[in-house]
PDB file of N, CA and C in Angstrom:
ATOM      1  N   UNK A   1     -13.075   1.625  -6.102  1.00  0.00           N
ATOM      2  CA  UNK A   1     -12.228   1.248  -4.985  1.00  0.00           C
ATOM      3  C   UNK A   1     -10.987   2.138  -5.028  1.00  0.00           C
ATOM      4  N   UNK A   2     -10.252   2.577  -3.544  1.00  0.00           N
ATOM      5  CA  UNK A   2      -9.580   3.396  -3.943  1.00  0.00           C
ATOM      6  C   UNK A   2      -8.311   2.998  -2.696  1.00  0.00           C
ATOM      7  N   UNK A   3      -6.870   2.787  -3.363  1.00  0.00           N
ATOM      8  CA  UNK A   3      -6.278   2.000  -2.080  1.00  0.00           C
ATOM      9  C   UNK A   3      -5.425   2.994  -1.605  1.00  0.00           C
ATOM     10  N   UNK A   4      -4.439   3.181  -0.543  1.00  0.00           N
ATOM     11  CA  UNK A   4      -3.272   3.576   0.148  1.00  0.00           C
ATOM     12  C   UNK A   4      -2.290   2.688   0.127  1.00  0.00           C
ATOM     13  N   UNK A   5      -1.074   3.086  -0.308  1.00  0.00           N
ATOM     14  CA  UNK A   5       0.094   1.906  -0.002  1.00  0.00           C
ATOM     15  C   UNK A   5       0.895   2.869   0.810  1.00  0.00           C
ATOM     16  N   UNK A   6       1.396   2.558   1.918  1.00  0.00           N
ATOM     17  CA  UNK A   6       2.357   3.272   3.124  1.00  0.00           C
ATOM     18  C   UNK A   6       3.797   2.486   2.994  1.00  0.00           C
ATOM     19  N   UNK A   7       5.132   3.009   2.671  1.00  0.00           N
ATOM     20  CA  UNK A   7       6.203   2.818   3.120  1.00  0.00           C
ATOM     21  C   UNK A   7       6.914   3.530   3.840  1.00  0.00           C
ATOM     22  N   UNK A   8       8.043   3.634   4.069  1.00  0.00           N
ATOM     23  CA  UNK A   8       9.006   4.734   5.328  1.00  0.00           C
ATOM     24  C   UNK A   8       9.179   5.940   4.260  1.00  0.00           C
ATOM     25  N   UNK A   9       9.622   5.623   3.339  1.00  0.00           N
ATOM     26  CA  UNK A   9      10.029   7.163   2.463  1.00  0.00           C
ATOM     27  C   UNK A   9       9.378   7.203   1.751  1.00  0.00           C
ATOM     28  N   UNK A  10       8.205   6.632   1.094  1.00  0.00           N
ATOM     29  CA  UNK A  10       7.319   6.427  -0.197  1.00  0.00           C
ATOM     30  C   UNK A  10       8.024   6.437  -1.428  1.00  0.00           C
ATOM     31  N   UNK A  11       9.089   6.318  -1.617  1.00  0.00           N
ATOM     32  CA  UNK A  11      10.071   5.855  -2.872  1.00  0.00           C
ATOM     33  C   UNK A  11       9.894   5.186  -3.810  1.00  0.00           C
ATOM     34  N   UNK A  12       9.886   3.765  -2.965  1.00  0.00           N
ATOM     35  CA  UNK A  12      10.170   2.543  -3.412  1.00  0.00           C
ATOM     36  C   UNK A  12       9.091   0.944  -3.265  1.00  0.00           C
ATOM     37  N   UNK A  13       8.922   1.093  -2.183  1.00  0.00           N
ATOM     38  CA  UNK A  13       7.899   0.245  -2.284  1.00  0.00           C
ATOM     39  C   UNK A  13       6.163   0.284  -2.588  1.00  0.00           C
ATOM     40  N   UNK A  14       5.801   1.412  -1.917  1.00  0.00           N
ATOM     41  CA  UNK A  14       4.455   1.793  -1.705  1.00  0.00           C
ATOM     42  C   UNK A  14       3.870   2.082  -3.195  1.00  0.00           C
ATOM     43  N   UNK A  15       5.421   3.117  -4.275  1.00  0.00           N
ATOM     44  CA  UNK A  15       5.097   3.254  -5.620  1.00  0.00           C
ATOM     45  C   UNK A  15       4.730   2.669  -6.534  1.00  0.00           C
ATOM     46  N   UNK A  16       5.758   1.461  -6.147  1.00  0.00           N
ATOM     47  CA  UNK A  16       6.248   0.328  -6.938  1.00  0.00           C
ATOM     48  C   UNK A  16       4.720  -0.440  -7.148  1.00  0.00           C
ATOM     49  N   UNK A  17       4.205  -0.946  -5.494  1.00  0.00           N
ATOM     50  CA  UNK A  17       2.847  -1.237  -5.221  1.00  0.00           C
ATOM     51  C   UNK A  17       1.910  -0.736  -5.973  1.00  0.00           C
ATOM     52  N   UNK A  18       1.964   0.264  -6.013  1.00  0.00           N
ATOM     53  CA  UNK A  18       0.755   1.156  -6.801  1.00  0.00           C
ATOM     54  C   UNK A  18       0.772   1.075  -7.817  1.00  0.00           C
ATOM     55  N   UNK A  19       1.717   0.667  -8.928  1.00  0.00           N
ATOM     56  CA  UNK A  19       1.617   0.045 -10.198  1.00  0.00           C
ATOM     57  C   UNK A  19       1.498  -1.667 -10.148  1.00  0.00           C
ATOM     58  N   UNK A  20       1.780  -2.469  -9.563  1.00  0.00           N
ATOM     59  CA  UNK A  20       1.472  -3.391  -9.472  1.00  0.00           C
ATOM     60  C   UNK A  20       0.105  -3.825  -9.480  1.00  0.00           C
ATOM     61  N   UNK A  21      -0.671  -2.740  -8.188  1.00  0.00           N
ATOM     62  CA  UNK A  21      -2.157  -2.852  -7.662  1.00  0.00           C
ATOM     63  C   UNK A  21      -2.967  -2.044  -9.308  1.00  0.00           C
ATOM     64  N   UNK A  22      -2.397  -1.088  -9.912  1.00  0.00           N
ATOM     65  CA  UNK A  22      -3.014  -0.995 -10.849  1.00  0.00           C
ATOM     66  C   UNK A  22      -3.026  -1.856 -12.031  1.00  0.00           C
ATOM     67  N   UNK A  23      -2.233  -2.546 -12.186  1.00  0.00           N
ATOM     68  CA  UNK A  23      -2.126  -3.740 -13.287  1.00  0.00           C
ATOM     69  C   UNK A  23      -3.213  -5.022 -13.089  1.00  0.00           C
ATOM     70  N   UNK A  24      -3.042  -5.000 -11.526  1.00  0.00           N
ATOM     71  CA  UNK A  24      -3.821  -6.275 -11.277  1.00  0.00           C
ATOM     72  C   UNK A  24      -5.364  -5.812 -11.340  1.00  0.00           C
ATOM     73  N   UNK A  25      -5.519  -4.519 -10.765  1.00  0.00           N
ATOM     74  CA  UNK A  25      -7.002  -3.826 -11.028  1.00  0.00           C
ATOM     75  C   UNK A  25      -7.424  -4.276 -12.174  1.00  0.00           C
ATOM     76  N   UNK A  26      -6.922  -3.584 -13.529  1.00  0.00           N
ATOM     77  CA  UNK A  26      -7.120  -3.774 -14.957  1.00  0.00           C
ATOM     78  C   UNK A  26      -7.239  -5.395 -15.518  1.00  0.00           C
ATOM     79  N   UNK A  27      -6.486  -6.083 -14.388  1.00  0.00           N
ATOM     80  CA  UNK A  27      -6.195  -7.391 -15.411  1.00  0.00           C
ATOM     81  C   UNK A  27      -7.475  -8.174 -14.777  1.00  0.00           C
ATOM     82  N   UNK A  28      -8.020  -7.567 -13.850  1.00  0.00           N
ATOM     83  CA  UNK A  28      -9.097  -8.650 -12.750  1.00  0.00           C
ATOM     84  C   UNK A  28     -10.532  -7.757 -13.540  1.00  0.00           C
ATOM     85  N   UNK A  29     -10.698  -6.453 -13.978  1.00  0.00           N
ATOM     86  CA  UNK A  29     -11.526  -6.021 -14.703  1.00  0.00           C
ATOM     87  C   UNK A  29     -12.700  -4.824 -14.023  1.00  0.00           C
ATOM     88  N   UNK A  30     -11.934  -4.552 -12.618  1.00  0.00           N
ATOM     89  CA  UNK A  30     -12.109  -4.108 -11.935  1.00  0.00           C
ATOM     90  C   UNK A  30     -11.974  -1.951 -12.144  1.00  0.00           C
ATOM     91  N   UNK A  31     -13.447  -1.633 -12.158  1.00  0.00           N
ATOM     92  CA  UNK A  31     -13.853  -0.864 -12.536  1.00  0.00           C
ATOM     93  C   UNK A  31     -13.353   0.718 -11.784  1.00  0.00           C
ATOM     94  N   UNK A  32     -13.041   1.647 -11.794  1.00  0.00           N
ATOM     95  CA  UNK A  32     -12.629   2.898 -11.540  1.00  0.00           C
ATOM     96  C   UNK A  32     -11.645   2.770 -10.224  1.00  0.00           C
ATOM     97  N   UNK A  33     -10.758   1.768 -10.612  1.00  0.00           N
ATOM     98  CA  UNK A  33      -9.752   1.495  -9.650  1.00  0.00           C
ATOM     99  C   UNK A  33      -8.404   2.480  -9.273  1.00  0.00           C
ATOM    100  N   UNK A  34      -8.910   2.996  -7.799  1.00  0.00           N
ATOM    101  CA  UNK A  34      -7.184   4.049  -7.945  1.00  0.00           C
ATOM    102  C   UNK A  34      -6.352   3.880  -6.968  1.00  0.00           C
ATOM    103  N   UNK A  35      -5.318   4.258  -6.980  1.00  0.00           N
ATOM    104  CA  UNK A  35      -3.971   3.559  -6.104  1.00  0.00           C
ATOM    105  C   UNK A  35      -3.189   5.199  -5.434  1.00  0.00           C
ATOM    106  N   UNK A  36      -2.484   5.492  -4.596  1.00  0.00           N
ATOM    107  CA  UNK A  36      -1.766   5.993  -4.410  1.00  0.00           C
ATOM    108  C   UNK A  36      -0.697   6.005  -3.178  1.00  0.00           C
ATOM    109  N   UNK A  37       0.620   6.271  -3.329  1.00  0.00           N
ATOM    110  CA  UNK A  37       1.235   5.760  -2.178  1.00  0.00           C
ATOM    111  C   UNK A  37       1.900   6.769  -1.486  1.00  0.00           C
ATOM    112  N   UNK A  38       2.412   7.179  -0.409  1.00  0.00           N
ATOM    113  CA  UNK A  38       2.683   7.894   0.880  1.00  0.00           C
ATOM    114  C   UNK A  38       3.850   7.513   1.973  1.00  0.00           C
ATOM    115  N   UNK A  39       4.386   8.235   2.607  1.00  0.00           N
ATOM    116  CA  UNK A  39       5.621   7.975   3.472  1.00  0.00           C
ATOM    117  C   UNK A  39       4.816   7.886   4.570  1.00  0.00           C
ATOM    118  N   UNK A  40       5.219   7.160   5.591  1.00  0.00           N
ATOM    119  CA  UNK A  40       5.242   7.277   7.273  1.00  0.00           C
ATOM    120  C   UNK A  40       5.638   8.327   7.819  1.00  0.00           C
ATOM    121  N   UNK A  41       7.076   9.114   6.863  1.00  0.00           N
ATOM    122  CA  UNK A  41       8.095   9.731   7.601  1.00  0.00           C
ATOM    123  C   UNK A  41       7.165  10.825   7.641  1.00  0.00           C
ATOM    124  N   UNK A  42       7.784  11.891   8.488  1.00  0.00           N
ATOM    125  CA  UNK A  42       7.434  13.493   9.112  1.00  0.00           C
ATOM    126  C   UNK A  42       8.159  14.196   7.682  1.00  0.00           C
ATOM    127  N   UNK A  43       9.620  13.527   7.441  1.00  0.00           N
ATOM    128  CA  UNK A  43      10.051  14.421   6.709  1.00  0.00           C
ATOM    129  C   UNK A  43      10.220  13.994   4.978  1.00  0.00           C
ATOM    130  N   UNK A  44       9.185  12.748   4.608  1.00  0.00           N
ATOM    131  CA  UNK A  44       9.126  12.839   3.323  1.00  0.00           C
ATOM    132  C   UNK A  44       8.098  13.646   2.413  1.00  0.00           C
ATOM    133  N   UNK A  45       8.276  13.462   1.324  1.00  0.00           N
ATOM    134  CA  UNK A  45       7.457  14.636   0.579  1.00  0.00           C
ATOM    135  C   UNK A  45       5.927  14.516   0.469  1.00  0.00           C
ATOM    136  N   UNK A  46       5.343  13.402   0.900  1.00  0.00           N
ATOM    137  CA  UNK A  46       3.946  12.885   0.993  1.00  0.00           C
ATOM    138  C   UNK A  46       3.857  12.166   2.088  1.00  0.00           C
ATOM    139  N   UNK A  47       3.994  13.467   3.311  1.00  0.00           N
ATOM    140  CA  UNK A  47       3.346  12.896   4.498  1.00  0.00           C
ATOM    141  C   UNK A  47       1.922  12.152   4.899  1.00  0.00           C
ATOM    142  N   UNK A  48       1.978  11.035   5.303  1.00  0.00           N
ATOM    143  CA  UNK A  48       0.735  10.671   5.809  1.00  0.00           C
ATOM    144  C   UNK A  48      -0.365  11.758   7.030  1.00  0.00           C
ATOM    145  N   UNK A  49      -1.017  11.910   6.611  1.00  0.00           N
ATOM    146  CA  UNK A  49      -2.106  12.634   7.095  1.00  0.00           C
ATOM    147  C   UNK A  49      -3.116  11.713   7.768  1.00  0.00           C
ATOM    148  N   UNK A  50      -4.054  12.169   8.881  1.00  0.00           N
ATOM    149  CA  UNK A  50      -4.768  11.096   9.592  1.00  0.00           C
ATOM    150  C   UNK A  50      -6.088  11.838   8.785  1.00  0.00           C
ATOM    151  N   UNK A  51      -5.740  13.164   7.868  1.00  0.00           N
ATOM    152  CA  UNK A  51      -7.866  13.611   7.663  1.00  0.00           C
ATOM    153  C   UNK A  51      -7.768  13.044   6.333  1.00  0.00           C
ATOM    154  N   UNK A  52      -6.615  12.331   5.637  1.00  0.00           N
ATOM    155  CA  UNK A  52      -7.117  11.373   4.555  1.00  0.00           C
ATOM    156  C   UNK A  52      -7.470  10.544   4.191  1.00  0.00           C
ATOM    157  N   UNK A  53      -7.483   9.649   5.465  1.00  0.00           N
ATOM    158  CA  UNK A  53      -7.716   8.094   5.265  1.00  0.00           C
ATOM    159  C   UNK A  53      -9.353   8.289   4.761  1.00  0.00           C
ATOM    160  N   UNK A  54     -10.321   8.766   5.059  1.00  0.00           N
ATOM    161  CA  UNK A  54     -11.745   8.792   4.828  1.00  0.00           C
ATOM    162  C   UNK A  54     -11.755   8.311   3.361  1.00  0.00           C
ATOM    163  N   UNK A  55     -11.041   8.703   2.279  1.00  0.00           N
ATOM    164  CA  UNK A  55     -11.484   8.377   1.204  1.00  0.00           C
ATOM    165  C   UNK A  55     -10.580   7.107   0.875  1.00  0.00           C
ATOM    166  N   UNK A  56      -9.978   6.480   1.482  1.00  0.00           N
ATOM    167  CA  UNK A  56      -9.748   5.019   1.315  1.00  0.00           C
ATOM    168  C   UNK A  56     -10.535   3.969   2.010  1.00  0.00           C
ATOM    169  N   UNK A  57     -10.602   2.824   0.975  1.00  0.00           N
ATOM    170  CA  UNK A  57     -11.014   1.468   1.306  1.00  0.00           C
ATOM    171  C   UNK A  57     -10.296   0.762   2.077  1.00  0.00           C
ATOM    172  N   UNK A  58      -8.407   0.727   1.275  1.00  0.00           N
ATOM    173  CA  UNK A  58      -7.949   0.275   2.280  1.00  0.00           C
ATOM    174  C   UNK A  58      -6.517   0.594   2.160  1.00  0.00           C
ATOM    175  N   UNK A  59      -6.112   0.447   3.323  1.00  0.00           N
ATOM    176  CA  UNK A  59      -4.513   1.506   3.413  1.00  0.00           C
ATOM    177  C   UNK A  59      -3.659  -0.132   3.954  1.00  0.00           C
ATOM    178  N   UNK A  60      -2.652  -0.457   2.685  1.00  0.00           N
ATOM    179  CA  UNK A  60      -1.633  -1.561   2.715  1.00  0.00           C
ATOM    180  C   UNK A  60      -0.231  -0.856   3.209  1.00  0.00           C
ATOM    181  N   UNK A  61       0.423  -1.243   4.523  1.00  0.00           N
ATOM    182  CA  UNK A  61       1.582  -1.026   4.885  1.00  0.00           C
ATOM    183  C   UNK A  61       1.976  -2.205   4.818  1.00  0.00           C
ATOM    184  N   UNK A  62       3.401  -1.820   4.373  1.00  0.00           N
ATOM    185  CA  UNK A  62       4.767  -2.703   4.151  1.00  0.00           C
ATOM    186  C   UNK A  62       5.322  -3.178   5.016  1.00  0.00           C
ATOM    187  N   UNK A  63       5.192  -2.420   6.549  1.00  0.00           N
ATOM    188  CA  UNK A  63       6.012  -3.312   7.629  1.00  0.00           C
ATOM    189  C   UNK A  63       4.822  -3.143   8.867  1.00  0.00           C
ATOM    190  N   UNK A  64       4.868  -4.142   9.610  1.00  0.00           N
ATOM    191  CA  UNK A  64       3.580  -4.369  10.886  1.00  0.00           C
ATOM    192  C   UNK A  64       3.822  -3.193  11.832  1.00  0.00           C
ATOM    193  N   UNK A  65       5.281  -2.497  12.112  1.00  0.00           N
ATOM    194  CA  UNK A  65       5.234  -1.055  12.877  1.00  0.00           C
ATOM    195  C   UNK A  65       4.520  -0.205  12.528  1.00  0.00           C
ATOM    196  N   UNK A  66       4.046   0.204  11.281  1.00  0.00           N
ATOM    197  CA  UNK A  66       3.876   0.840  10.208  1.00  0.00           C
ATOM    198  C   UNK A  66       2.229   0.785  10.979  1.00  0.00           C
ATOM    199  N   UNK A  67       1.582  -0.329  11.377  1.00  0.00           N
ATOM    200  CA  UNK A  67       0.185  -0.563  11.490  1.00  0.00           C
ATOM    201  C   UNK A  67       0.097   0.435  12.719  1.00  0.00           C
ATOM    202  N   UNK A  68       0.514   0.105  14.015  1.00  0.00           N
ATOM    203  CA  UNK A  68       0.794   0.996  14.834  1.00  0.00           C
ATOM    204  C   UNK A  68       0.551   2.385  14.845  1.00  0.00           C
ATOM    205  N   UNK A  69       1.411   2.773  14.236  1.00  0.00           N
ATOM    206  CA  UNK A  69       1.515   4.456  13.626  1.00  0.00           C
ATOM    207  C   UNK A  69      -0.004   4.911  12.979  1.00  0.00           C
ATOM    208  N   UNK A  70      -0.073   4.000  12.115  1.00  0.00           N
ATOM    209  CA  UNK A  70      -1.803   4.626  11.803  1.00  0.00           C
ATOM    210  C   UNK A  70      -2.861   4.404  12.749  1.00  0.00           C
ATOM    211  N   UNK A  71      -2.587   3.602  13.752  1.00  0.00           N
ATOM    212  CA  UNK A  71      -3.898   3.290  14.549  1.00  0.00           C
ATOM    213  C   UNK A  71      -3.489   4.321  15.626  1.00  0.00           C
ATOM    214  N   UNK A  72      -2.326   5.292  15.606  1.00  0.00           N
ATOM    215  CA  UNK A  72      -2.160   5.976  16.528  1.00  0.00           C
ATOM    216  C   UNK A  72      -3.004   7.513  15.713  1.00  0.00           C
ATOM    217  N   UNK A  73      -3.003   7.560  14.384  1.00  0.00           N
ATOM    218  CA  UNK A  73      -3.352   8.892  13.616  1.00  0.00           C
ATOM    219  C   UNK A  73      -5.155   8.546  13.451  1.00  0.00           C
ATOM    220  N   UNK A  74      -5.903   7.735  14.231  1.00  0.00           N
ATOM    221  CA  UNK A  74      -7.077   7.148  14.062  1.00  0.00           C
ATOM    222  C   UNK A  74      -7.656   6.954  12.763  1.00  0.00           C
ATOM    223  N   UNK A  75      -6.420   5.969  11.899  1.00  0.00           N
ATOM    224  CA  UNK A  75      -7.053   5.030  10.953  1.00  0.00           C
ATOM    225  C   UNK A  75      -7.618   3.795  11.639  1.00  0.00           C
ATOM    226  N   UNK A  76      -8.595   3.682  10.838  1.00  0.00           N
ATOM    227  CA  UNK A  76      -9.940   2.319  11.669  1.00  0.00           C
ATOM    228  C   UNK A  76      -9.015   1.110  11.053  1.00  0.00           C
ATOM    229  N   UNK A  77      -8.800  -0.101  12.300  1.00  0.00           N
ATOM    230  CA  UNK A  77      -8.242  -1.050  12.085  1.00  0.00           C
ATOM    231  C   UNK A  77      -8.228  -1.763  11.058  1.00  0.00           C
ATOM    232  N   UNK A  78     -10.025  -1.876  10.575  1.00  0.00           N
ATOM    233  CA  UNK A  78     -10.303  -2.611   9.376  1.00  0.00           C
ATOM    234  C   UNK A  78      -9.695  -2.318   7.844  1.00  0.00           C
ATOM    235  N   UNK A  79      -9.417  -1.038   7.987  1.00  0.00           N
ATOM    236  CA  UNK A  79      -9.265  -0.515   6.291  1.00  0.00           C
ATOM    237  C   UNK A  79      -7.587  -0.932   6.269  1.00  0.00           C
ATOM    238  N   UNK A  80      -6.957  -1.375   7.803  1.00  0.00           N
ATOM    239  CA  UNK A  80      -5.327  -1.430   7.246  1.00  0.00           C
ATOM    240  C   UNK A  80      -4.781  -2.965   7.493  1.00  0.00           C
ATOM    241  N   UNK A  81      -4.248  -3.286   6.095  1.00  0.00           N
ATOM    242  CA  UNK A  81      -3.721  -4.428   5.648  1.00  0.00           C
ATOM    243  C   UNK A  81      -2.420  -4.318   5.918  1.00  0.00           C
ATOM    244  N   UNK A  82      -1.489  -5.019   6.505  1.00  0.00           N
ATOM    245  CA  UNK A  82       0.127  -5.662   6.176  1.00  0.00           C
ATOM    246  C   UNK A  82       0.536  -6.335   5.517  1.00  0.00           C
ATOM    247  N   UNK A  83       0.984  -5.865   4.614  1.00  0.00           N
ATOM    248  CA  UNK A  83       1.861  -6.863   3.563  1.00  0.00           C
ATOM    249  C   UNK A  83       2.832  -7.332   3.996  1.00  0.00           C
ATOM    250  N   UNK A  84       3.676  -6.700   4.996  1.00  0.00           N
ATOM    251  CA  UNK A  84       4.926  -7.157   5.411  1.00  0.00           C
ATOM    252  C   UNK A  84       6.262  -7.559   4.150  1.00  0.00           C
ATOM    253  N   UNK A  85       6.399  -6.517   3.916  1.00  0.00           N
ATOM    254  CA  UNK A  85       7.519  -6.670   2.869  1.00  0.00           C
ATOM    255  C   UNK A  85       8.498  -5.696   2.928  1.00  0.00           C
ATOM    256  N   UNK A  86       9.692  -6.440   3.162  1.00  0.00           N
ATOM    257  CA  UNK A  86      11.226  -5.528   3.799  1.00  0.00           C
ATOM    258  C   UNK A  86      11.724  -5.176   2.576  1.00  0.00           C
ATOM    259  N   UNK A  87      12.208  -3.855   2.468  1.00  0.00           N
ATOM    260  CA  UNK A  87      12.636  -3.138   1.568  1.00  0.00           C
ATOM    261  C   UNK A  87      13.634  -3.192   0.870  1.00  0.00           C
ATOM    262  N   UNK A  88      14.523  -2.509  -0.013  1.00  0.00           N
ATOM    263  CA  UNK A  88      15.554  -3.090  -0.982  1.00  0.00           C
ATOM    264  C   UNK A  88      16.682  -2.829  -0.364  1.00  0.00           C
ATOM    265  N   UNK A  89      16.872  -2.354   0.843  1.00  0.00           N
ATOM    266  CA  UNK A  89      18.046  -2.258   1.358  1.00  0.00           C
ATOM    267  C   UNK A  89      18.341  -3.567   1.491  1.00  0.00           C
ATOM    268  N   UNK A  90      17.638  -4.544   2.134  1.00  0.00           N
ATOM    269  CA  UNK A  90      17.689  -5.982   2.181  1.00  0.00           C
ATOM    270  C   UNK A  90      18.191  -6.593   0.895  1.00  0.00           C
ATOM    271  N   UNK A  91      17.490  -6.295  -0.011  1.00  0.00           N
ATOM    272  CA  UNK A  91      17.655  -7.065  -0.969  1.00  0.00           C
ATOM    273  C   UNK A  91      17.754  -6.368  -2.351  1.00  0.00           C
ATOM    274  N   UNK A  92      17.504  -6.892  -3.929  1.00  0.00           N
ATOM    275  CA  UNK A  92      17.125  -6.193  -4.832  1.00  0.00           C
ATOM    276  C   UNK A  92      15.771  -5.664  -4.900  1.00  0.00           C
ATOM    277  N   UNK A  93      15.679  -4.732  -5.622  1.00  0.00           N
ATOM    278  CA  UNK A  93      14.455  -4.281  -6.238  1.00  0.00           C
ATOM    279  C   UNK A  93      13.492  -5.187  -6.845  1.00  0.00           C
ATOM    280  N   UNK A  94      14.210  -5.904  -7.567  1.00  0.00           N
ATOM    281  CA  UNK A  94      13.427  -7.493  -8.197  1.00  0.00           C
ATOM    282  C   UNK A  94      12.691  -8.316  -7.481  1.00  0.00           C
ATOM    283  N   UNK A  95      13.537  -8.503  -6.091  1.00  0.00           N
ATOM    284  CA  UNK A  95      12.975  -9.556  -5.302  1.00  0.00           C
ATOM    285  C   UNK A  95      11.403  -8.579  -5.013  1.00  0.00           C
ATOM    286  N   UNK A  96      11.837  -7.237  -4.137  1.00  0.00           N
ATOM    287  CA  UNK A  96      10.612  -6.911  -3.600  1.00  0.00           C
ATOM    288  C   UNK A  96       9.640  -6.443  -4.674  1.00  0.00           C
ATOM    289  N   UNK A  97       9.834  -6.429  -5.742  1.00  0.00           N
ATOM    290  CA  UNK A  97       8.765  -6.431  -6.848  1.00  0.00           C
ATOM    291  C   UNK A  97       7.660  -7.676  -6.998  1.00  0.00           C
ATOM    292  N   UNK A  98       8.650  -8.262  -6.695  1.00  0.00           N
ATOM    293  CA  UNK A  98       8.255  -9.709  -7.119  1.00  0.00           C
ATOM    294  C   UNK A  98       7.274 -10.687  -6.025  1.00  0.00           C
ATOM    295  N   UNK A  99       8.144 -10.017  -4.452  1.00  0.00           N
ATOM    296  CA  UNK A  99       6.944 -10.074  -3.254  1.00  0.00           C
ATOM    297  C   UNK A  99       5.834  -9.096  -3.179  1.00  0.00           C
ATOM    298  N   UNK A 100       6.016  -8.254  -3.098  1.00  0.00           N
ATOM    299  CA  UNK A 100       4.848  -7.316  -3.822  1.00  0.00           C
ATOM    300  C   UNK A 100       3.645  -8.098  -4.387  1.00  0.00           C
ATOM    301  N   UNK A 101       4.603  -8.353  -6.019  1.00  0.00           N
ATOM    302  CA  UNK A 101       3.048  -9.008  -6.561  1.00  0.00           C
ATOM    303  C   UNK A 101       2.661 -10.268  -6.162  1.00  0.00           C
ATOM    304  N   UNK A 102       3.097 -10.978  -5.897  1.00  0.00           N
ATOM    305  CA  UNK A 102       2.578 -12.198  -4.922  1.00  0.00           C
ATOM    306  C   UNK A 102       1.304 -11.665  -3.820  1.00  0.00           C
ATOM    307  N   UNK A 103       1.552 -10.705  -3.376  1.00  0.00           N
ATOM    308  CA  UNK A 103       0.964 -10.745  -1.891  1.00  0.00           C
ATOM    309  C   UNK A 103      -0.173  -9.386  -2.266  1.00  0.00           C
ATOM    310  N   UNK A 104       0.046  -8.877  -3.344  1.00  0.00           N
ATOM    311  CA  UNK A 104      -1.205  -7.719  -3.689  1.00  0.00           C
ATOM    312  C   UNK A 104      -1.850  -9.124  -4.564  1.00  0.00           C
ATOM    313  N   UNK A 105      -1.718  -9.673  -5.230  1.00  0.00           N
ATOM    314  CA  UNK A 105      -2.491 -10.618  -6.028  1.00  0.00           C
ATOM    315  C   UNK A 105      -3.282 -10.985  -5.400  1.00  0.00           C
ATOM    316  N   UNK A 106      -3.314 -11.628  -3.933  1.00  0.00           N
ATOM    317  CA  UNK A 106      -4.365 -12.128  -2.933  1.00  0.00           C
ATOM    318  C   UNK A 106      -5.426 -11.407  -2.732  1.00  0.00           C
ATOM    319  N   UNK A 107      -4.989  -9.959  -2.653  1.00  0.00           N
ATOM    320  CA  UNK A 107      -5.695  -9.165  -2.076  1.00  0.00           C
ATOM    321  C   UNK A 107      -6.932  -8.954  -3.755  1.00  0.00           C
ATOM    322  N   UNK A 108      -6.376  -9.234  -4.969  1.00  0.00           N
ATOM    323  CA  UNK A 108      -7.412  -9.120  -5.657  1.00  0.00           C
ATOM    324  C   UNK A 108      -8.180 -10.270  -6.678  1.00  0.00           C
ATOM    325  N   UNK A 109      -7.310 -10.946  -6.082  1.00  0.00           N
ATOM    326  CA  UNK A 109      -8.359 -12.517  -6.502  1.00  0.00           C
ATOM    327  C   UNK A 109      -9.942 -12.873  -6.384  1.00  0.00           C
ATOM    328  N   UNK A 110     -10.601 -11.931  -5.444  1.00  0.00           N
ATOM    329  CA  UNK A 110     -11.903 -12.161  -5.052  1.00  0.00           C
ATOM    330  C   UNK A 110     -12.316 -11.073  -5.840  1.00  0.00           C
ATOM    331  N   UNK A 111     -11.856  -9.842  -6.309  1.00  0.00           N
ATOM    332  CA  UNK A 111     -12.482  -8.621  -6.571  1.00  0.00           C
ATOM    333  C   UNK A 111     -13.003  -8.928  -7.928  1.00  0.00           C
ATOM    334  N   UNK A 112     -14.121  -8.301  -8.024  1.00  0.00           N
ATOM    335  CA  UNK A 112     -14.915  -8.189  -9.270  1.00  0.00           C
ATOM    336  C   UNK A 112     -15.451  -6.254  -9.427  1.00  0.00           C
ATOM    337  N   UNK A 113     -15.630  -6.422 -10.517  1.00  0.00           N
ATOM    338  CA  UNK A 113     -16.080  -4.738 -10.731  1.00  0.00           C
ATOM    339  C   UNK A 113     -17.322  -4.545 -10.461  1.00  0.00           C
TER     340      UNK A 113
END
């Protein structure tokens, strides 16, 4: 299985995600599990691309605009999840760590390897 996490600058949340989603991979027992995360923006350093989605299962954005934007770069509706989780400008880093793993946990409660 191989996921996408999308935030605005890929900094902070999408990263953050991607260690989270790999912890929970490992801890659920879940076999050749890989993560990687990506900006929305034009001008961050890991632009989202529309000829990459092919090798994801499933591409998790952080805010529901965010869904938009990929269904405009023809990512298929099905592979993209919303987490809906507002960034640390809002708040601490802690909190959105902490929503994070709450809401990726769901996503791997059913998974088996």
């Amino acid at each position: 299985m191989k996921d996408l996490f999308v935030c605005y600058a890929g900094e902070v949340r999408s990263p953050m995600a991607v260690e989270i989603a790999k912890r929970l991979a490992g801890d659920k027992g879940i076999d050749n599990y890989e993560a990687e995360s990506c900006s929305i923006v034009v001008l961050a350093s890991r632009f989202v691309d529309e000829r990459i989605f092919g090798k994801y299962d499933r591409v998790f954005v952080m805010e529901p605009p965010f869904k938009d934007t990929l269904l405009k770069r023809n990512v298929p509706e099905a592979k993209i999840i919303i987490l809906d989780v507002v960034g640390e400008l809002e708040r601490s880093r802690e909190d959105v760590r902490g929503e994070l793993e709450r809401k990726l946990r769901i996503h791997f409660e059913n998974k088996a390897t």
